[in-house]
Protein backbone atom coordinates (compact mmCIF):
# COMPACT_ATOMS: atom_id res chain seq x y z
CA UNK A 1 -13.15 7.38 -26.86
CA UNK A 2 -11.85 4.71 -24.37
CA UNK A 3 -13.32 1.64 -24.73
CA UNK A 4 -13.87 1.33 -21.24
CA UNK A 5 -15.70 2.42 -17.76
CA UNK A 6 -14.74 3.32 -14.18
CA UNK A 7 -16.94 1.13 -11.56
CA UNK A 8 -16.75 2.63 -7.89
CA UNK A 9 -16.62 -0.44 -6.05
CA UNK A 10 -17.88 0.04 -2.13
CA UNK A 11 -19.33 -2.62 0.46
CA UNK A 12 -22.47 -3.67 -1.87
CA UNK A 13 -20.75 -4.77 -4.89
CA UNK A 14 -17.23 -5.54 -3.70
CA UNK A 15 -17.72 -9.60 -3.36
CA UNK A 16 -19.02 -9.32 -7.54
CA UNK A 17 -15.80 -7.23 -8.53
CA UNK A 18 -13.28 -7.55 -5.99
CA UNK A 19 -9.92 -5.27 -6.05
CA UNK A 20 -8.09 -6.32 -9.23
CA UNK A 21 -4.83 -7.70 -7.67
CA UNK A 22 -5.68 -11.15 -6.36
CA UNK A 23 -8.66 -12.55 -7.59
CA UNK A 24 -8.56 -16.16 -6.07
CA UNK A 25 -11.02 -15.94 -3.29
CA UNK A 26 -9.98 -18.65 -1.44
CA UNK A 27 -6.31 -16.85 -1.39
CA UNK A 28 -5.21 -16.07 2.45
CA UNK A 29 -4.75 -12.67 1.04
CA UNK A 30 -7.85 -12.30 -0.56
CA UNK A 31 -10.18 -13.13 2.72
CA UNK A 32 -8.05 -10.85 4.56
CA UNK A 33 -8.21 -7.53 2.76
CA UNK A 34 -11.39 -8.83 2.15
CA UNK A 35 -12.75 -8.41 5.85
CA UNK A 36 -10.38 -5.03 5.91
CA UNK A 37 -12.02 -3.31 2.89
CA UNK A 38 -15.37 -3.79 4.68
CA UNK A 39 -14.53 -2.12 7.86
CA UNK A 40 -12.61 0.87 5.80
CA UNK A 41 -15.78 2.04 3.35
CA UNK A 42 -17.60 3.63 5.91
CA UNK A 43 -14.12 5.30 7.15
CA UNK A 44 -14.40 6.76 3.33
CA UNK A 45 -12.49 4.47 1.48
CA UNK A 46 -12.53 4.42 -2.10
CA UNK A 47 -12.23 2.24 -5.26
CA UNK A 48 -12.04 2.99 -9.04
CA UNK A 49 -11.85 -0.06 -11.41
CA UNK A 50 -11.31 -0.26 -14.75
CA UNK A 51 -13.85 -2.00 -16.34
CA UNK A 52 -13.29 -3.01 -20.30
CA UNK A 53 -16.65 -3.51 -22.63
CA UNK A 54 -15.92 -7.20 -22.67
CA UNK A 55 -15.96 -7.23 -18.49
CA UNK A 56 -12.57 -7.58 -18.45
CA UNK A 57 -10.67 -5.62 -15.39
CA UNK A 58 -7.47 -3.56 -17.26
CA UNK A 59 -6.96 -1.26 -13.51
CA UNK A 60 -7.18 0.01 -10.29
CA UNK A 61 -6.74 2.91 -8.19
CA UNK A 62 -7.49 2.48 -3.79
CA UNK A 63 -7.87 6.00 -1.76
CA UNK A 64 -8.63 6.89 1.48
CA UNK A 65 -9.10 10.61 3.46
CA UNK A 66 -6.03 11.40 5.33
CA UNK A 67 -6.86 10.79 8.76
CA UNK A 68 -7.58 7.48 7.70
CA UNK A 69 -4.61 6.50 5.68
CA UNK A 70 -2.37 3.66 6.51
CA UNK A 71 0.67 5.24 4.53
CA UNK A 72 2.67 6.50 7.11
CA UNK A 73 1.88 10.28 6.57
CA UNK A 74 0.48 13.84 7.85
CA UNK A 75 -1.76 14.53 5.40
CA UNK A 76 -5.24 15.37 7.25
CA UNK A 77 -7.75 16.91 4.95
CA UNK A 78 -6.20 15.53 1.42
CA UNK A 79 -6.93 12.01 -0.07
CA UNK A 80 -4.33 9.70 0.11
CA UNK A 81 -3.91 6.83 -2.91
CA UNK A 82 -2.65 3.80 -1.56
CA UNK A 83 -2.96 2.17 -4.64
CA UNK A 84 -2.86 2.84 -8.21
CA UNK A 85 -1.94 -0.08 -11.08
CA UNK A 86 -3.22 -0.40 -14.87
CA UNK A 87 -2.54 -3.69 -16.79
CA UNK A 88 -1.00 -1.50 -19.53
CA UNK A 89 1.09 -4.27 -21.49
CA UNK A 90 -2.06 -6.25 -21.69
CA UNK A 91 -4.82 -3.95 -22.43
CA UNK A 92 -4.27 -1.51 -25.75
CA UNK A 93 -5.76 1.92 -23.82
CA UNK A 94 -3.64 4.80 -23.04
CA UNK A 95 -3.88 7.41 -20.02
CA UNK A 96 -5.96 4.87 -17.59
CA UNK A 97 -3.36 5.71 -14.94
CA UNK A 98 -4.31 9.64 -15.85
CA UNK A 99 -8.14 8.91 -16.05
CA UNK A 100 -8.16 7.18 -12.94
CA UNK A 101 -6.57 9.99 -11.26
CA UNK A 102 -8.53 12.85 -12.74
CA UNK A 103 -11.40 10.55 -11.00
CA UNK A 104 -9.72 11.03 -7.75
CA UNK A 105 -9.34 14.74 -8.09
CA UNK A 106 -12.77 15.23 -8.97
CA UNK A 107 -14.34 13.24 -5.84
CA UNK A 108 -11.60 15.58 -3.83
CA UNK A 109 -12.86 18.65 -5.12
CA UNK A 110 -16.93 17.70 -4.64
CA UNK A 111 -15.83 16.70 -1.18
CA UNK A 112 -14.25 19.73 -0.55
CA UNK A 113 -10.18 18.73 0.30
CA UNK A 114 -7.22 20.60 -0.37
CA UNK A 115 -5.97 17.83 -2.67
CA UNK A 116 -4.53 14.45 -3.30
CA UNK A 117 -1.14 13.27 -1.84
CA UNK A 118 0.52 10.06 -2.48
CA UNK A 119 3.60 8.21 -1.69
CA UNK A 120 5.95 6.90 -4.49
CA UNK A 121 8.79 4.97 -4.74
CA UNK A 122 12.11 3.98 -6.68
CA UNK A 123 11.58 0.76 -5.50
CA UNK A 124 10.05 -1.63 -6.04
CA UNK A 125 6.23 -2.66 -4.75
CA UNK A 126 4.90 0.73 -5.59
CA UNK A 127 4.21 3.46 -8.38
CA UNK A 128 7.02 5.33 -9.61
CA UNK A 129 6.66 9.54 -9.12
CA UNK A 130 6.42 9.69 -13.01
CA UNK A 131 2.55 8.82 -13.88
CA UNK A 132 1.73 11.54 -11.11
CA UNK A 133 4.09 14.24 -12.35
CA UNK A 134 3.02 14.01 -15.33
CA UNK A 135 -0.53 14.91 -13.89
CA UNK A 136 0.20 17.84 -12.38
CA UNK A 137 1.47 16.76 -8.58
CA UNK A 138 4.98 18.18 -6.75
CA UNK A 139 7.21 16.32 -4.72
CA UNK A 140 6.70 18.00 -1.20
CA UNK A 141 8.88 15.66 1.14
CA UNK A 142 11.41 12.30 0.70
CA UNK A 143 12.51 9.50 3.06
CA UNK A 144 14.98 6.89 2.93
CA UNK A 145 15.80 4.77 1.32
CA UNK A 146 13.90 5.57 -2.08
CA UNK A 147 10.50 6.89 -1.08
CA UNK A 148 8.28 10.53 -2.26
CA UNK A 149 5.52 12.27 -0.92
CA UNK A 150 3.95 13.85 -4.16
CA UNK A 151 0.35 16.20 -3.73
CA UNK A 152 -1.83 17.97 -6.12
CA UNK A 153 -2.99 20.61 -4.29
CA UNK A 154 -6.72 22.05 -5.08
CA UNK A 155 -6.71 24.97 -2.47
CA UNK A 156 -4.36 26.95 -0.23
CA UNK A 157 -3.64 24.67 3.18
CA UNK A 158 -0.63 22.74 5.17
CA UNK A 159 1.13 20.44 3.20
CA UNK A 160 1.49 16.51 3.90
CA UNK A 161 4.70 15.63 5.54
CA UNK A 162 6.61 12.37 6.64
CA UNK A 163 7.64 11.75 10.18
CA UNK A 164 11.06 12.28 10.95
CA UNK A 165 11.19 9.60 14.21
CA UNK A 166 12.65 6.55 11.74
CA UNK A 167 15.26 5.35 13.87
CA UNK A 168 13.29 6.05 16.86
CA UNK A 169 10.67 3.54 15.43
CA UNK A 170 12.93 1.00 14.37
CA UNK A 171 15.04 0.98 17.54
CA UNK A 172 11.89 -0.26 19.51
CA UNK A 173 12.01 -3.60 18.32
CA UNK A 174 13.89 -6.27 19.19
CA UNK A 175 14.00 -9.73 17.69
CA UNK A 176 12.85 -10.61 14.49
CA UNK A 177 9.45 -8.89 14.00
CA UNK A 178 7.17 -9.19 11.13
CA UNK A 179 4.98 -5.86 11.29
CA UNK A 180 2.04 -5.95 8.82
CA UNK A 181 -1.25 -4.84 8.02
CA UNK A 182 -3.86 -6.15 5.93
CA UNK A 183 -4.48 -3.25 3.17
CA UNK A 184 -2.22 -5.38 0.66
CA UNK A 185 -3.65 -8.43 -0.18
CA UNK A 186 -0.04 -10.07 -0.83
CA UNK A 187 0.62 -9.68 2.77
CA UNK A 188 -1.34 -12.63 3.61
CA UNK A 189 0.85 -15.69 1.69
CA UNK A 190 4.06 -13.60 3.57
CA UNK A 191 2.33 -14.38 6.99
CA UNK A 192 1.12 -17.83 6.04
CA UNK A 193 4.63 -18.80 4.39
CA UNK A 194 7.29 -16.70 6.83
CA UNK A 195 7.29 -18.58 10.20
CA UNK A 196 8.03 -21.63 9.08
CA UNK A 197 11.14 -20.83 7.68
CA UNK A 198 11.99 -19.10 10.39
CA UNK A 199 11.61 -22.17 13.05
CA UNK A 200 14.09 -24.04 10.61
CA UNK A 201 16.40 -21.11 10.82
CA UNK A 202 16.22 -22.00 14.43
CA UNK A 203 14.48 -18.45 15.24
CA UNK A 204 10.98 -16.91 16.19
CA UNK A 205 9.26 -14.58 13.74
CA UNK A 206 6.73 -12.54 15.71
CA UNK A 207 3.64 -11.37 13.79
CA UNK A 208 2.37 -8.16 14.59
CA UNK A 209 -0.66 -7.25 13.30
CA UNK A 210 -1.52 -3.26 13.15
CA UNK A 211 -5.25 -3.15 12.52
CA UNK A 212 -5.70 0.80 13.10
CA UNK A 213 -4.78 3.18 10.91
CA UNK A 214 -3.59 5.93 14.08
CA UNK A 215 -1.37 3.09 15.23
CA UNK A 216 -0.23 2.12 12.09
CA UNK A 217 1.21 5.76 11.45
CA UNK A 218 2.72 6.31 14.86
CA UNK A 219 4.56 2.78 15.06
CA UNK A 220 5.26 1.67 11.05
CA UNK A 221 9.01 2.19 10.70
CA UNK A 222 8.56 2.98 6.75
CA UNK A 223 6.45 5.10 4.22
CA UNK A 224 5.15 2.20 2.51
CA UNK A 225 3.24 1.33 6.27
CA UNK A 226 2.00 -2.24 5.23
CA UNK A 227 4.71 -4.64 6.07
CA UNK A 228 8.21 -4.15 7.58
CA UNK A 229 10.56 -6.78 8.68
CA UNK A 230 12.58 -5.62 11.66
CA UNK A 231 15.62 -7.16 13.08
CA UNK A 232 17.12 -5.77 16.55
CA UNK A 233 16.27 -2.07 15.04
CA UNK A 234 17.71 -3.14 11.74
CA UNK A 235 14.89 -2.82 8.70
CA UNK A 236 15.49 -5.94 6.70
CA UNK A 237 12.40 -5.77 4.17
CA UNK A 238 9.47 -3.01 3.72
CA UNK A 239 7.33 -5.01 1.25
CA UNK A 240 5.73 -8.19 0.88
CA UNK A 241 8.54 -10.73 0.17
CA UNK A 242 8.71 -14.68 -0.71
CA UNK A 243 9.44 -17.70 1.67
CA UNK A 244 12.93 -18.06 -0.34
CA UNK A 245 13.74 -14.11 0.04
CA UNK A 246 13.31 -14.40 3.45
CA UNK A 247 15.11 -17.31 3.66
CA UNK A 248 18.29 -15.49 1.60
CA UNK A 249 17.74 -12.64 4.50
CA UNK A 250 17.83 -15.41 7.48
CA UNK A 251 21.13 -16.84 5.59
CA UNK A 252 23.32 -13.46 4.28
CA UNK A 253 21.62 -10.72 6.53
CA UNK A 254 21.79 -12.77 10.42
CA UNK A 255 24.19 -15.65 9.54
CA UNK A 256 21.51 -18.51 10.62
CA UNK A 257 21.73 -21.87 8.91
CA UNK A 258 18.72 -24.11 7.91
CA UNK A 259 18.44 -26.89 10.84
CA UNK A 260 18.88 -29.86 9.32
């Protein structure tokens, strides 16, 4: 037997467990997803921690009903994970990724949807296809560059699909634009750090913050939905990246040099 629990964490015990990823409360991150978690629990939002006996937190998974998801999706009636990551080089428990998402199917099931979708990645940033194949979900769609829209379906109904308006999206913006939402806590040090760099590059990084989920699907020019860099129509990044990546991007990607 597994030598550990799963805690639902909602709006009353959030501040005592937080979300596993960044635990520094004072992080810009941290206060940020912070305030978004609290607005998203009553929009059905869901958290699973793993919980060892000695209090120690080994995983996560974060899911969220479909018309409510901020991976850019159709997938009304399923769940949607937006999240899933175990600490498995550090704690000695197998299948947490697989217990965590049996937890998900069950709370599907007792709340009567036709299943569970989520989007993958070869990339980097997010969960590989492979943990969720293994537990019974199909691929049902792909987008460029390396992205998968896997379900495990729990009743007949339409499947989940990605938009197919990518360029479309992109072309709309012009400049450098930083698009980003707050469900990923790492977003936070990107828009803290990212400007500045960009003023020495001798150009303006516009911040556009996306803080409904509707919008966020009709205007986020990539699956992944939580932060794109856009240059001119050109995606340059479509997860959180450093102050030094970005500056590599400013240097080899527009040909701008550091003001001295």
């Amino acid at each position: 037997m597994a030598n550990y629990n799963i805690i639902a964490v909602d709006s009353t015990n959030v501040e005592d467990f937080g979300f596993f990823c960044v635990k520094n409360k004072k992080h810009p991150g941290y206060v940020a997803k912070l305030s978004w978690l609290q607005q998203r629990f009553g929009e059905g939002l869901r958290i699973k921690l793993i919980r060892t006996a000695d209090k120690k937190q080994a995983g996560f998974l974060e899911y969220i009903p479909g018309e409510y998801t901020w991976r850019i999706v159709n997938a009304p009636d399923y769940l949607v994970i937006h999240c899933i990551w175990v600490a498995s080089k550090k704690f000695p428990y197998k299948g947490m990724a697989s217990a965590l998402l049996k937890d998900c199917l069950q709370d599907a099931e007792s709340s009567g949807k036709v299943g569970v979708a989520v989007v993958t990645s070869d990339g980097s940033w997010m969960a590989s296809k492979d943990v969720f194949i293994k537990n019974g979900f199909e691929q049902v769609d792909e987008a460029a560059p390396h992205f998968q829209l896997l379900i495990k379906r729990l009743e007949q109904g339409p499947l989940p699909a990605f938009p197919r308006n990518w360029d479309e999206r992109l072309s709309k913006y012009r400049g450098l634009q930083l698009l980003y939402t707050n469900q990923c806590p790492y977003i936070g040090k990107a828009v803290e750090e990212l400007p500045p760099v960009a003023e020495k590059h001798g150009i303006r990084l516009n911040l556009v913050e996306l803080n409904n989920a509707v919008e966020a699907r009709e205007k986020m020019p990539s699956p992944y939905g939580m932060i794109c860099l856009v240059y001119n129509g050109q995606l340059l990044a479509e997860h959180p990246i450093s102050a030094t990546r970005f500056k590599n991007i400013l240097q080899k990607e527009l040909k701008l040099e550091m003001k001295s």
